[in-house]
C-alpha atoms as a PDB file:
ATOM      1  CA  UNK A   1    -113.088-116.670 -38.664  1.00  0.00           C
ATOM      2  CA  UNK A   2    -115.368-114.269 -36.637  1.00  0.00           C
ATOM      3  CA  UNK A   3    -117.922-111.985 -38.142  1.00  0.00           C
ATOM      4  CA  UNK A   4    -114.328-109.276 -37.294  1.00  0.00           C
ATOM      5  CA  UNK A   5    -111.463-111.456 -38.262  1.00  0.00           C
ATOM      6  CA  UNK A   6    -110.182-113.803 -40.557  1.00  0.00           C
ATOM      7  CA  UNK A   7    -107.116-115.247 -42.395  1.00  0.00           C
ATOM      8  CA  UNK A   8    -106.716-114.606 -45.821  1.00  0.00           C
ATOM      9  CA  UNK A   9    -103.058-115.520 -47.756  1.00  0.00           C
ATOM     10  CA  UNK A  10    -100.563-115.051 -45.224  1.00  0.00           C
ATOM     11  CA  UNK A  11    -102.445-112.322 -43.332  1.00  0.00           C
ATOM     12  CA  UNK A  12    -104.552-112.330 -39.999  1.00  0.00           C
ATOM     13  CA  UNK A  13    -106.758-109.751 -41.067  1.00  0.00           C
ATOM     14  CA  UNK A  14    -108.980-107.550 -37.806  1.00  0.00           C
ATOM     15  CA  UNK A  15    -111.619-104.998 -38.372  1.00  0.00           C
ATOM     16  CA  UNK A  16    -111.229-102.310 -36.334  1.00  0.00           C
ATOM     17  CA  UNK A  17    -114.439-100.322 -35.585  1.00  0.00           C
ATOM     18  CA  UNK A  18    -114.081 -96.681 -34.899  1.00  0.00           C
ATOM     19  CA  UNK A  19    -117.261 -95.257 -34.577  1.00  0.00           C
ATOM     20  CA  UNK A  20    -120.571 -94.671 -36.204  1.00  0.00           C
ATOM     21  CA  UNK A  21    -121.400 -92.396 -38.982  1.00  0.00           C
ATOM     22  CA  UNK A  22    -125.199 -91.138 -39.117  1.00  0.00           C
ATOM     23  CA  UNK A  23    -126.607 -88.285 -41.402  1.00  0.00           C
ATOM     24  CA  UNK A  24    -130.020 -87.656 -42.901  1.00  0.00           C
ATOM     25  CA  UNK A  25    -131.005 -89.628 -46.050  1.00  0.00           C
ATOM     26  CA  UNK A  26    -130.983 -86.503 -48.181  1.00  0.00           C
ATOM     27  CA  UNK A  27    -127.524 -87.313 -48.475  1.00  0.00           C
ATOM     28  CA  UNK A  28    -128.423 -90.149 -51.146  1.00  0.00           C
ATOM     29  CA  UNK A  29    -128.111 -89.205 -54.699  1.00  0.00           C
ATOM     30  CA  UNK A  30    -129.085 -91.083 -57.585  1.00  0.00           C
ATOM     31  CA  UNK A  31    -127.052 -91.483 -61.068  1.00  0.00           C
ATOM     32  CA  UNK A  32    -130.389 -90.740 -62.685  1.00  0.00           C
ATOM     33  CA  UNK A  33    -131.223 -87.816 -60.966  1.00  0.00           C
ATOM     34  CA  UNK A  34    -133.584 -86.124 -58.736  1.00  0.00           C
ATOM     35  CA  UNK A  35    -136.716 -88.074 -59.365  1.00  0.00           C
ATOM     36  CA  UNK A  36    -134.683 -91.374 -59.220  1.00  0.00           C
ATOM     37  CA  UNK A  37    -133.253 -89.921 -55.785  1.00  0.00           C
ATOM     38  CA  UNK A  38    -136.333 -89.450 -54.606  1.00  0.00           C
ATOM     39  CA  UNK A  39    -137.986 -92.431 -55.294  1.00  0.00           C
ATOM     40  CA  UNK A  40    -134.892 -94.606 -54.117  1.00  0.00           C
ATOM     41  CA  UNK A  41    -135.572 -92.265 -50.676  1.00  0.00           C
ATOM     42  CA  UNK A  42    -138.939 -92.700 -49.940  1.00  0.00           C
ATOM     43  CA  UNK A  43    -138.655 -97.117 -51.321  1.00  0.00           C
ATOM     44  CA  UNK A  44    -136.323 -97.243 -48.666  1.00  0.00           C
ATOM     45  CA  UNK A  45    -137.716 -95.747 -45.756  1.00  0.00           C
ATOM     46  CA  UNK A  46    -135.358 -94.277 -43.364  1.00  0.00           C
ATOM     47  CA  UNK A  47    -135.415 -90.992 -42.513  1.00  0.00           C
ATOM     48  CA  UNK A  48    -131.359 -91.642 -41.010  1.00  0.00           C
ATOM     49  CA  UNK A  49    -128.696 -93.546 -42.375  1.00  0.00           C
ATOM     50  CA  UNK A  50    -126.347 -95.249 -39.960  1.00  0.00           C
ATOM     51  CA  UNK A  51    -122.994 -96.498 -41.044  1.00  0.00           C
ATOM     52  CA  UNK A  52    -119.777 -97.713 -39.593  1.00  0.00           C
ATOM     53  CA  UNK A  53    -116.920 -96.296 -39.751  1.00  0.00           C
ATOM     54  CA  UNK A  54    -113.701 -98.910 -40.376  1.00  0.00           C
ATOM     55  CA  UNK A  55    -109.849 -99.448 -40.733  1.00  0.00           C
ATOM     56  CA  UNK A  56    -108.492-102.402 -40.411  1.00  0.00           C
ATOM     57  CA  UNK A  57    -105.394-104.377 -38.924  1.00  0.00           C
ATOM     58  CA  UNK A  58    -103.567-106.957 -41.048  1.00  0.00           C
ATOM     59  CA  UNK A  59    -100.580-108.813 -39.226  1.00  0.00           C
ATOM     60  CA  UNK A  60     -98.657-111.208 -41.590  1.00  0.00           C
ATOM     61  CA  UNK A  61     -94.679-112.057 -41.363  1.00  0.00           C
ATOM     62  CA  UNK A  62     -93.581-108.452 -42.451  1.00  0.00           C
ATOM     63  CA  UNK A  63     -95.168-107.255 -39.319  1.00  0.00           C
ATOM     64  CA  UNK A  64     -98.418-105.440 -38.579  1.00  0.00           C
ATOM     65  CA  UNK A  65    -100.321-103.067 -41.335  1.00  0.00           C
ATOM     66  CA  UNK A  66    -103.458-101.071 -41.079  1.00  0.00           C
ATOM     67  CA  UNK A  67    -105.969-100.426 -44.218  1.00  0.00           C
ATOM     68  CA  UNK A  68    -106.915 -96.871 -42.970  1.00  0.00           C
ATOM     69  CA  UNK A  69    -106.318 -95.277 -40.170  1.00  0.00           C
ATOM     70  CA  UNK A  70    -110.026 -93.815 -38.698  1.00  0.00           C
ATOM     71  CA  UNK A  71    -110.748 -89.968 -37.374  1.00  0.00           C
ATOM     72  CA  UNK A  72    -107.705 -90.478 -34.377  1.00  0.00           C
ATOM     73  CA  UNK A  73    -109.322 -87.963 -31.922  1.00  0.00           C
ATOM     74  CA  UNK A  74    -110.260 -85.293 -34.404  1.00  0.00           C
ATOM     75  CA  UNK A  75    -114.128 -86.474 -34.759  1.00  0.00           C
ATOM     76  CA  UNK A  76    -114.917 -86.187 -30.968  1.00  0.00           C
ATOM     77  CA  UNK A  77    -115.751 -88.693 -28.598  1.00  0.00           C
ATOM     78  CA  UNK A  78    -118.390 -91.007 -30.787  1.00  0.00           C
ATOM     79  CA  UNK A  79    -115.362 -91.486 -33.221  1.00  0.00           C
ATOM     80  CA  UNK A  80    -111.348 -92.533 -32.477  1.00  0.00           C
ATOM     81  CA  UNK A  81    -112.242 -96.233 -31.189  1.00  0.00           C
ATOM     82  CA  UNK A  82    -110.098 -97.915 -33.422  1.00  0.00           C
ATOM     83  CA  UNK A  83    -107.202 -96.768 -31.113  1.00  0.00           C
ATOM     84  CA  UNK A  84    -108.613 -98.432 -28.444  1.00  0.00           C
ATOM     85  CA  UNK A  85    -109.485-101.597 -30.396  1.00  0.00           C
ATOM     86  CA  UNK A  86    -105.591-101.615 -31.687  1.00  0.00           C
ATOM     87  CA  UNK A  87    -104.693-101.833 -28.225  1.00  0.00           C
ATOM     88  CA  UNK A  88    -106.850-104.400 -27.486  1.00  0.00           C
ATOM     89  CA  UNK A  89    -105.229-106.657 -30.430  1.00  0.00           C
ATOM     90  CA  UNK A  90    -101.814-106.261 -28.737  1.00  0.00           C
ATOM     91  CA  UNK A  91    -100.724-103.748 -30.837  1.00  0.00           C
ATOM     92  CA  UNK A  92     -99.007-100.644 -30.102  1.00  0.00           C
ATOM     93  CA  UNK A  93     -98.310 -97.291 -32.494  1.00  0.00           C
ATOM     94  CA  UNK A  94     -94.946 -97.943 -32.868  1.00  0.00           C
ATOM     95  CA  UNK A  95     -95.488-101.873 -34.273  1.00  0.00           C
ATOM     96  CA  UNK A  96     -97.244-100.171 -37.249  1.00  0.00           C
ATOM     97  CA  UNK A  97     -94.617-100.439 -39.984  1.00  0.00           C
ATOM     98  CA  UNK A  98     -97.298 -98.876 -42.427  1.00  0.00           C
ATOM     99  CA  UNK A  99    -100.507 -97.790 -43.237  1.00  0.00           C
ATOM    100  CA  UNK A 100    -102.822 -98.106 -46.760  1.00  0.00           C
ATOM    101  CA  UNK A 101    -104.770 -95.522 -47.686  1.00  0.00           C
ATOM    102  CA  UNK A 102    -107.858 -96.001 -49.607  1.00  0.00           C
ATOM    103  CA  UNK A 103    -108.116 -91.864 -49.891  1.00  0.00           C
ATOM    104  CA  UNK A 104    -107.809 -89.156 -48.206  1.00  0.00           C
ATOM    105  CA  UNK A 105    -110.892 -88.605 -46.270  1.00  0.00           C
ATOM    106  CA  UNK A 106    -111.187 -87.728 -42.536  1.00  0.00           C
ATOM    107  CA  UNK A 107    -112.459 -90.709 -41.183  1.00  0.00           C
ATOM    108  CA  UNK A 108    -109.549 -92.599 -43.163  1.00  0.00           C
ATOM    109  CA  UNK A 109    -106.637 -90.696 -42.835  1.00  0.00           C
ATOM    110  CA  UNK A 110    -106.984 -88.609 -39.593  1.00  0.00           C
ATOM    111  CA  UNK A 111    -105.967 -91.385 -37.434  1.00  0.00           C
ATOM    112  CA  UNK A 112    -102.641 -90.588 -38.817  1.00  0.00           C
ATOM    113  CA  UNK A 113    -101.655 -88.052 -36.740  1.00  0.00           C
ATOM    114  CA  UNK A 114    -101.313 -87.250 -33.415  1.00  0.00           C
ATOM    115  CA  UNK A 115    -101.540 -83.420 -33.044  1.00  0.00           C
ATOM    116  CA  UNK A 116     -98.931 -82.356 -35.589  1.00  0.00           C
ATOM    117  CA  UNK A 117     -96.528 -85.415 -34.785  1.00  0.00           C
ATOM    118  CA  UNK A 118     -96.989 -89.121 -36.253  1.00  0.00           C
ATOM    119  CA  UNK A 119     -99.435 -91.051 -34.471  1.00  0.00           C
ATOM    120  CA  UNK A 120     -97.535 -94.013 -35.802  1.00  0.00           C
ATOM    121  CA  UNK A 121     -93.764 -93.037 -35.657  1.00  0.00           C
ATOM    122  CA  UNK A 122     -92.229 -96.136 -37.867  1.00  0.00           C
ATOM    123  CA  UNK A 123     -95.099 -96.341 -40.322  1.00  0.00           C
ATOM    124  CA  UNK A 124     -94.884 -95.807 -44.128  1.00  0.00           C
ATOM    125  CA  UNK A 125     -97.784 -94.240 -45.176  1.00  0.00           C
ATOM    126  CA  UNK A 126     -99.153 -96.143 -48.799  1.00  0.00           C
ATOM    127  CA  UNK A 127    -100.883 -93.270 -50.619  1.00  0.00           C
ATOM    128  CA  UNK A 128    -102.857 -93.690 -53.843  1.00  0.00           C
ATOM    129  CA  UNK A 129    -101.111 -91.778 -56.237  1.00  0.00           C
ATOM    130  CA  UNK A 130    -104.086 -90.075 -58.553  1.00  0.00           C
ATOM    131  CA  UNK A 131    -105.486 -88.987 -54.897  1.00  0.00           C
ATOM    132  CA  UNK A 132    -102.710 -86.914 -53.173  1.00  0.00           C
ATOM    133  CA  UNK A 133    -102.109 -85.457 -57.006  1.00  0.00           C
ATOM    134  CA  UNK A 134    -105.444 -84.132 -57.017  1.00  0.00           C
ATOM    135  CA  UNK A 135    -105.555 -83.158 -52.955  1.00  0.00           C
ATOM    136  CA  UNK A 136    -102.006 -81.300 -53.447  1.00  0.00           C
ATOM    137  CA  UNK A 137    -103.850 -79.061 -56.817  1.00  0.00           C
ATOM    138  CA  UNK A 138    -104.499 -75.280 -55.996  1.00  0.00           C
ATOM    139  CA  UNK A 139    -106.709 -75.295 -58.691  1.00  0.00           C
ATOM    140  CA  UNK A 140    -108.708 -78.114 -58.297  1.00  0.00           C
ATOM    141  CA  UNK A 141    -108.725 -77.106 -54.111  1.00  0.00           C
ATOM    142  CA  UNK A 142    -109.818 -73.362 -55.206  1.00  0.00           C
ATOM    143  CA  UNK A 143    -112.907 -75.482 -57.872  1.00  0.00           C
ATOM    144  CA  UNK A 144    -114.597 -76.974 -54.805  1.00  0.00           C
ATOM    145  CA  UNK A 145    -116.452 -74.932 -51.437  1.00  0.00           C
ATOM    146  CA  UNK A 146    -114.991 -74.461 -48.597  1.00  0.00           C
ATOM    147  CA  UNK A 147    -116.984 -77.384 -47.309  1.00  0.00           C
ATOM    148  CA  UNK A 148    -115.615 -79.782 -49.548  1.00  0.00           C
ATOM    149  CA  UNK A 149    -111.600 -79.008 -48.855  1.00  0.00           C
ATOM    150  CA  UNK A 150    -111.154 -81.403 -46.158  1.00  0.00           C
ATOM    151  CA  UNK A 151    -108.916 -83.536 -48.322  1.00  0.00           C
ATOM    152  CA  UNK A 152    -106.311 -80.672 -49.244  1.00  0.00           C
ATOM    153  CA  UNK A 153    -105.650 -79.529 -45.465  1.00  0.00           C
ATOM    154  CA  UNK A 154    -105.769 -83.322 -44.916  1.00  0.00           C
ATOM    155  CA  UNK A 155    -102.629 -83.837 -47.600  1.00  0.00           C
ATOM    156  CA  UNK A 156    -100.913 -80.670 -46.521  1.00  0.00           C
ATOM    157  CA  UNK A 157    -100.605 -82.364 -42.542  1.00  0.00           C
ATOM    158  CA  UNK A 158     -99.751 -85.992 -44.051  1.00  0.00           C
ATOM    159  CA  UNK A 159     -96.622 -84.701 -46.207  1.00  0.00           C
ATOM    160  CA  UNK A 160     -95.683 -81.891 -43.470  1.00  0.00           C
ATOM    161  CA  UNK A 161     -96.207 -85.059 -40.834  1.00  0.00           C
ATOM    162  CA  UNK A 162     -94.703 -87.875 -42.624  1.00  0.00           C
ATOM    163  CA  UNK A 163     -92.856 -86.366 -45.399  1.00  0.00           C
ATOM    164  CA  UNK A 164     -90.221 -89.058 -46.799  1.00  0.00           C
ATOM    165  CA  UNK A 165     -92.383 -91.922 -45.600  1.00  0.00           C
ATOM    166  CA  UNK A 166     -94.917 -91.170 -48.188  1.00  0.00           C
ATOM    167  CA  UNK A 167     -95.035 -93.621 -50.711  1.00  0.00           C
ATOM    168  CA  UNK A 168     -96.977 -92.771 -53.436  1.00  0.00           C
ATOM    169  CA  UNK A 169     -98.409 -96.003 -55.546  1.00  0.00           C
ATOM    170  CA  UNK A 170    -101.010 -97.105 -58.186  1.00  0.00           C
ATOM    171  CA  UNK A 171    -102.266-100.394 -58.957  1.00  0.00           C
ATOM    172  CA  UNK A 172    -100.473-103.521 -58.770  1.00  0.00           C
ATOM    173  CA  UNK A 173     -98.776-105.012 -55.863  1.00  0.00           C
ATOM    174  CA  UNK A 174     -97.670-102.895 -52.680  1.00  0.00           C
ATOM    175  CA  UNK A 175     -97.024-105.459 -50.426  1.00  0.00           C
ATOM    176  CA  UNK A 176     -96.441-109.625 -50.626  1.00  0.00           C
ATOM    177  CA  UNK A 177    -100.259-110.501 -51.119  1.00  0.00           C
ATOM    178  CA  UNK A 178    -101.962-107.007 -51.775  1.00  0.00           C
ATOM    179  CA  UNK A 179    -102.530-105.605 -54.884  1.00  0.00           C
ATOM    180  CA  UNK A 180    -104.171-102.114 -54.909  1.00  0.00           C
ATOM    181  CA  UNK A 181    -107.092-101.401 -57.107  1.00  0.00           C
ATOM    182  CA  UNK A 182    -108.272 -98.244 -58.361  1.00  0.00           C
ATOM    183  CA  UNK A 183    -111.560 -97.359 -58.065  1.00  0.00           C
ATOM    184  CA  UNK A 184    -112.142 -93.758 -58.821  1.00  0.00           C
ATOM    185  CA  UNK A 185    -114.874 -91.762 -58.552  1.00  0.00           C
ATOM    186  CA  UNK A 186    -115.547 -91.356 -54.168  1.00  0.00           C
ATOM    187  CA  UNK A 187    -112.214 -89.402 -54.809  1.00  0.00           C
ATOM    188  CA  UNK A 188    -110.266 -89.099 -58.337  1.00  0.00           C
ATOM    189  CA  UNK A 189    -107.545 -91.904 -56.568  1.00  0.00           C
ATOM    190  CA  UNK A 190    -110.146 -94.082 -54.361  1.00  0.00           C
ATOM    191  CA  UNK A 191    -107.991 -97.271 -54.088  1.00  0.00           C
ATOM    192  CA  UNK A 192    -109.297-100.748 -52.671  1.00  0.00           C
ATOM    193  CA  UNK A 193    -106.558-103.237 -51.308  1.00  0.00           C
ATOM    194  CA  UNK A 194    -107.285-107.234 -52.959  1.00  0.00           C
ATOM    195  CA  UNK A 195    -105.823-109.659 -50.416  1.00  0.00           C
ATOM    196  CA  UNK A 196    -104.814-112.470 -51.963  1.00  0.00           C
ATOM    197  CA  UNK A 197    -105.731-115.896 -50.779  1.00  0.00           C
ATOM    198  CA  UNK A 198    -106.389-118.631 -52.823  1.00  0.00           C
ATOM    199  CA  UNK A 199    -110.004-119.796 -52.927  1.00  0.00           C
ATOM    200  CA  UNK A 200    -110.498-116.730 -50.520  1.00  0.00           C
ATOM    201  CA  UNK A 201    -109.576-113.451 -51.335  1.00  0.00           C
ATOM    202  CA  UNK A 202    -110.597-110.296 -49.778  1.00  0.00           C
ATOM    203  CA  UNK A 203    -111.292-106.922 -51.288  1.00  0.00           C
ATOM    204  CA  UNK A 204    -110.815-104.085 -49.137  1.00  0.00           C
ATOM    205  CA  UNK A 205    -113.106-101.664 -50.926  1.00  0.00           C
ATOM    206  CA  UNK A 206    -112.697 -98.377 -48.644  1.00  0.00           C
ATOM    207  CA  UNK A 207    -115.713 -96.098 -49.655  1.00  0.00           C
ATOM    208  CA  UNK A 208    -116.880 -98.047 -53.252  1.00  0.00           C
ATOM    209  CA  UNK A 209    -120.623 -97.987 -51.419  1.00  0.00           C
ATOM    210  CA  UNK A 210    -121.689 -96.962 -47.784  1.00  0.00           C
ATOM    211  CA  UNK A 211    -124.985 -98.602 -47.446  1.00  0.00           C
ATOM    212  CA  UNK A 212    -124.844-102.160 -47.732  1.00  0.00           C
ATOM    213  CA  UNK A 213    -128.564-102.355 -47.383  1.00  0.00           C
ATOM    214  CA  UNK A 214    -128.901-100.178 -49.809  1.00  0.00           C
ATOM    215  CA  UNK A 215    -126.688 -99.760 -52.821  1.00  0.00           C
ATOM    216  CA  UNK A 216    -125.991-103.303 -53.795  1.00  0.00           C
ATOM    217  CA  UNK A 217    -129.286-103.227 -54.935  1.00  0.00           C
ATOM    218  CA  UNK A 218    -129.377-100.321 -57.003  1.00  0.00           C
ATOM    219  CA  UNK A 219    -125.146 -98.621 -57.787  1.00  0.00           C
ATOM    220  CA  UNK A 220    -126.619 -95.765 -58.966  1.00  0.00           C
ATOM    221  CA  UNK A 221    -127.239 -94.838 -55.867  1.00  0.00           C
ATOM    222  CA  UNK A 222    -124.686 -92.693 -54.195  1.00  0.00           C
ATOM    223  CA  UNK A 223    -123.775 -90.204 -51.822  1.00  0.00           C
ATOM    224  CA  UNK A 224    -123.130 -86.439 -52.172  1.00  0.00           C
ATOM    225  CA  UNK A 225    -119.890 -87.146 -50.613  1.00  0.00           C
ATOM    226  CA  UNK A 226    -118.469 -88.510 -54.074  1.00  0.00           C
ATOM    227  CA  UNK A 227    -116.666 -86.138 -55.902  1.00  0.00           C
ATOM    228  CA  UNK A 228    -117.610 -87.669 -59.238  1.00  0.00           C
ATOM    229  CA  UNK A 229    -121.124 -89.358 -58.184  1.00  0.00           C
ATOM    230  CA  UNK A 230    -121.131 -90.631 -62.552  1.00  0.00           C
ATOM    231  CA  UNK A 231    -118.265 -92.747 -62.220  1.00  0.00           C
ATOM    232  CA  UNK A 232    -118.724 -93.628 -58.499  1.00  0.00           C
ATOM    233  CA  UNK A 233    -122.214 -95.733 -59.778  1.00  0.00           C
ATOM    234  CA  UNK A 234    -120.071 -97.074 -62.641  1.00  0.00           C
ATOM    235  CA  UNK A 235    -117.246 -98.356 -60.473  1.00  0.00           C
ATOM    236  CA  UNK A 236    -119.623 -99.436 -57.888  1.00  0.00           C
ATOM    237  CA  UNK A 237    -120.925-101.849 -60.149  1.00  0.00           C
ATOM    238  CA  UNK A 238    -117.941-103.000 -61.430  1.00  0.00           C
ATOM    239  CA  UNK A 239    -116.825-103.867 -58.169  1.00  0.00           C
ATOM    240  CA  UNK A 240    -119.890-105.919 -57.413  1.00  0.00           C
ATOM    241  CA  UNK A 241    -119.432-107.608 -60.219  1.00  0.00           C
ATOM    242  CA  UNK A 242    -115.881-108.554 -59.694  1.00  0.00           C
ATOM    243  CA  UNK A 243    -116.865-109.764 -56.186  1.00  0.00           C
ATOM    244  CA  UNK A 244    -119.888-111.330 -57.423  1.00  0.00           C
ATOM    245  CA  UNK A 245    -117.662-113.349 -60.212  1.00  0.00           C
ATOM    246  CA  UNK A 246    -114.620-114.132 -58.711  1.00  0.00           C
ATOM    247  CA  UNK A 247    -116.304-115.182 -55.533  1.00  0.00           C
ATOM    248  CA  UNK A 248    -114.340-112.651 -53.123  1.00  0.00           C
ATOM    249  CA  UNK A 249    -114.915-111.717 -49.456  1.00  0.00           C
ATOM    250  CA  UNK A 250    -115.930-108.170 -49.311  1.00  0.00           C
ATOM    251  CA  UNK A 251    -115.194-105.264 -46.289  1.00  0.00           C
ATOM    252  CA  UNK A 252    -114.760-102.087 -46.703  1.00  0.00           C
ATOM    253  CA  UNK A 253    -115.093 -98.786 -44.611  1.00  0.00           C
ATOM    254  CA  UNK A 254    -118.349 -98.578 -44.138  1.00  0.00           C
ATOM    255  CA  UNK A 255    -120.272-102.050 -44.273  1.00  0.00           C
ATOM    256  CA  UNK A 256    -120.875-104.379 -41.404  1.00  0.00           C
ATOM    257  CA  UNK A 257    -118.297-106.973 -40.961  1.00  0.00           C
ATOM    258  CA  UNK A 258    -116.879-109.496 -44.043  1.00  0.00           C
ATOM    259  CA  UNK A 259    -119.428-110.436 -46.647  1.00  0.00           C
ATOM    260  CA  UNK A 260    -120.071-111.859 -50.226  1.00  0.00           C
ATOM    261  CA  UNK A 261    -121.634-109.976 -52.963  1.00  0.00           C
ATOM    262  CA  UNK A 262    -124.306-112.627 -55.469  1.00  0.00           C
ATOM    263  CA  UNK A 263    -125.986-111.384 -57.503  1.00  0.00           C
ATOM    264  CA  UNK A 264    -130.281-110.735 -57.058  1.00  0.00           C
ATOM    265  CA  UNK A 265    -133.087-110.278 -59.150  1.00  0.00           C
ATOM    266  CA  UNK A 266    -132.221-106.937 -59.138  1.00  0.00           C
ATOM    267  CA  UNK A 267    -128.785-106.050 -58.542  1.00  0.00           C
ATOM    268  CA  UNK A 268    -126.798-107.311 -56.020  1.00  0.00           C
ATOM    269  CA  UNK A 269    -126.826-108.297 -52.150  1.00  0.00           C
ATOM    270  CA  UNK A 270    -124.052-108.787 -49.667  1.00  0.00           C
ATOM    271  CA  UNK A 271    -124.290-111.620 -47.533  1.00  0.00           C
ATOM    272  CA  UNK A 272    -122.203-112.312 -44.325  1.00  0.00           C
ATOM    273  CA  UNK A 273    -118.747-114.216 -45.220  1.00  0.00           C
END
């Protein structure tokens, strides 16, 4: 294992890093609210935050899979590299016979597509079900600003793009190995992918947190890019719990390489693996 790759089950698992993420730390929120936010601001320090942005190649004997799919070419030149890094693991577009998504985000899903044609032209595309319900909803698009629509144009491309390869799931098994999770609240259908391995499993936990620094040692602390900040805390710390408990490698799409979650003297901490 290197601090980007190990074996877990029957999958070589790579992380694939496709650029870096920064915005001001008036992004953080706080389950609490404002005074909570601001304290959790200024204890911290950092006038930035500055996160990765991940997908993640899994090659097992059904083939090769990605977890995610980063921004493709749509986030300018800072963002994309996980095309490059795919390339560099001896893997071309075409050997991609599918692709998990933890939600439909940008930096997730855009990858996808190349122009208006698949980027990956034999891939099924793994879609949790709860989130392209709620991206495909005229009402729900017509609730949010204009800022915050990203998603629905996103789902409109993916189904005009891939159309029958869509396969829409909720939790349980998708593939030999990998059970999807739900873990709602970053988006009403945020999914993360449990690799099953024995005494090492691995939970793929897309966007449960985004500062590993950070919100391990206080879940309530989000960011305003959760639609449902509430239930993002709660399932933040059940997932840190889980991991904590059942001993479980941890990666996800914004944390630094593989790590393990124990718990602190307040809250939790995420060692390397």
């Amino acid at each position: 294992m290197t601090d980007r790759s190990l074996h877990i089950g029957q999958y070589d698992v790579t992380l694939l890093l496709d650029g870096l993420f920064e915005a001001p730390a008036d992004v953080l929120v706080h389950a609490d609210g404002d005074a909570a936010r601001r304290h959790a601001i200024e204890t911290w320090g950092k006038p930035t935050l500055q996160v990765d942005v991940n997908c993640f190649l899994l090659r097992g004997p059904a083939g090769a899979f990605l977890i995610d799919a980063g921004t493709g070419t749509s986030w300018g030149p800072k963002y994309g590299h996980a095309r490059s890094a795919l390339h560099d693991a001896g893997i071309s577009p075409d050997e991609i016979q599918g692709v998990l998504l933890t939600h439909i985000h940008g930096d997730h899903a855009l990858g996808l597509f190349d122009g208006d044609e698949p980027y990956f032209p034999h891939a099924e595309v793994f879609v949790p079900e709860r989130d392209i319900a709620f991206f495909t909803d005229q009402a729900e698009r017509e609730a949010l600003p204009e800022a915050r629509r990203g998603g629905f144009k996103i789902a409109e491309q993916l189904q005009r793009v891939y159309g029958s390869r869509i396969k829409r799931i909720g939790p349980g098994e998708v593939l030999t190995g990998i059970e999807a999770h739900s873990l709602p609240g970053h988006t009403p259908g945020h999914t993360g992918y449990l690799l099953r391995g024995g005494d090492n499993s691995l939970l793929i936990w897309g966007d449960t947190l985004h500062v590993g620094d950070l919100q391990p040692g206080d879940p309530k602390i989000g960011l305003a890019y959760d639609l449902d900040p509430g239930q993002a805390a709660r399932t933040r710390q059940v997932a840190l719990e889980d991991a904590a408990r059942e001993g479980w490698i941890v990666a996800g799409g914004h944390i630094t390489g593989f790590g393990r979650v124990e718990r602190g003297a307040k809250g939790y901490k995420i060692l390397p693996a």
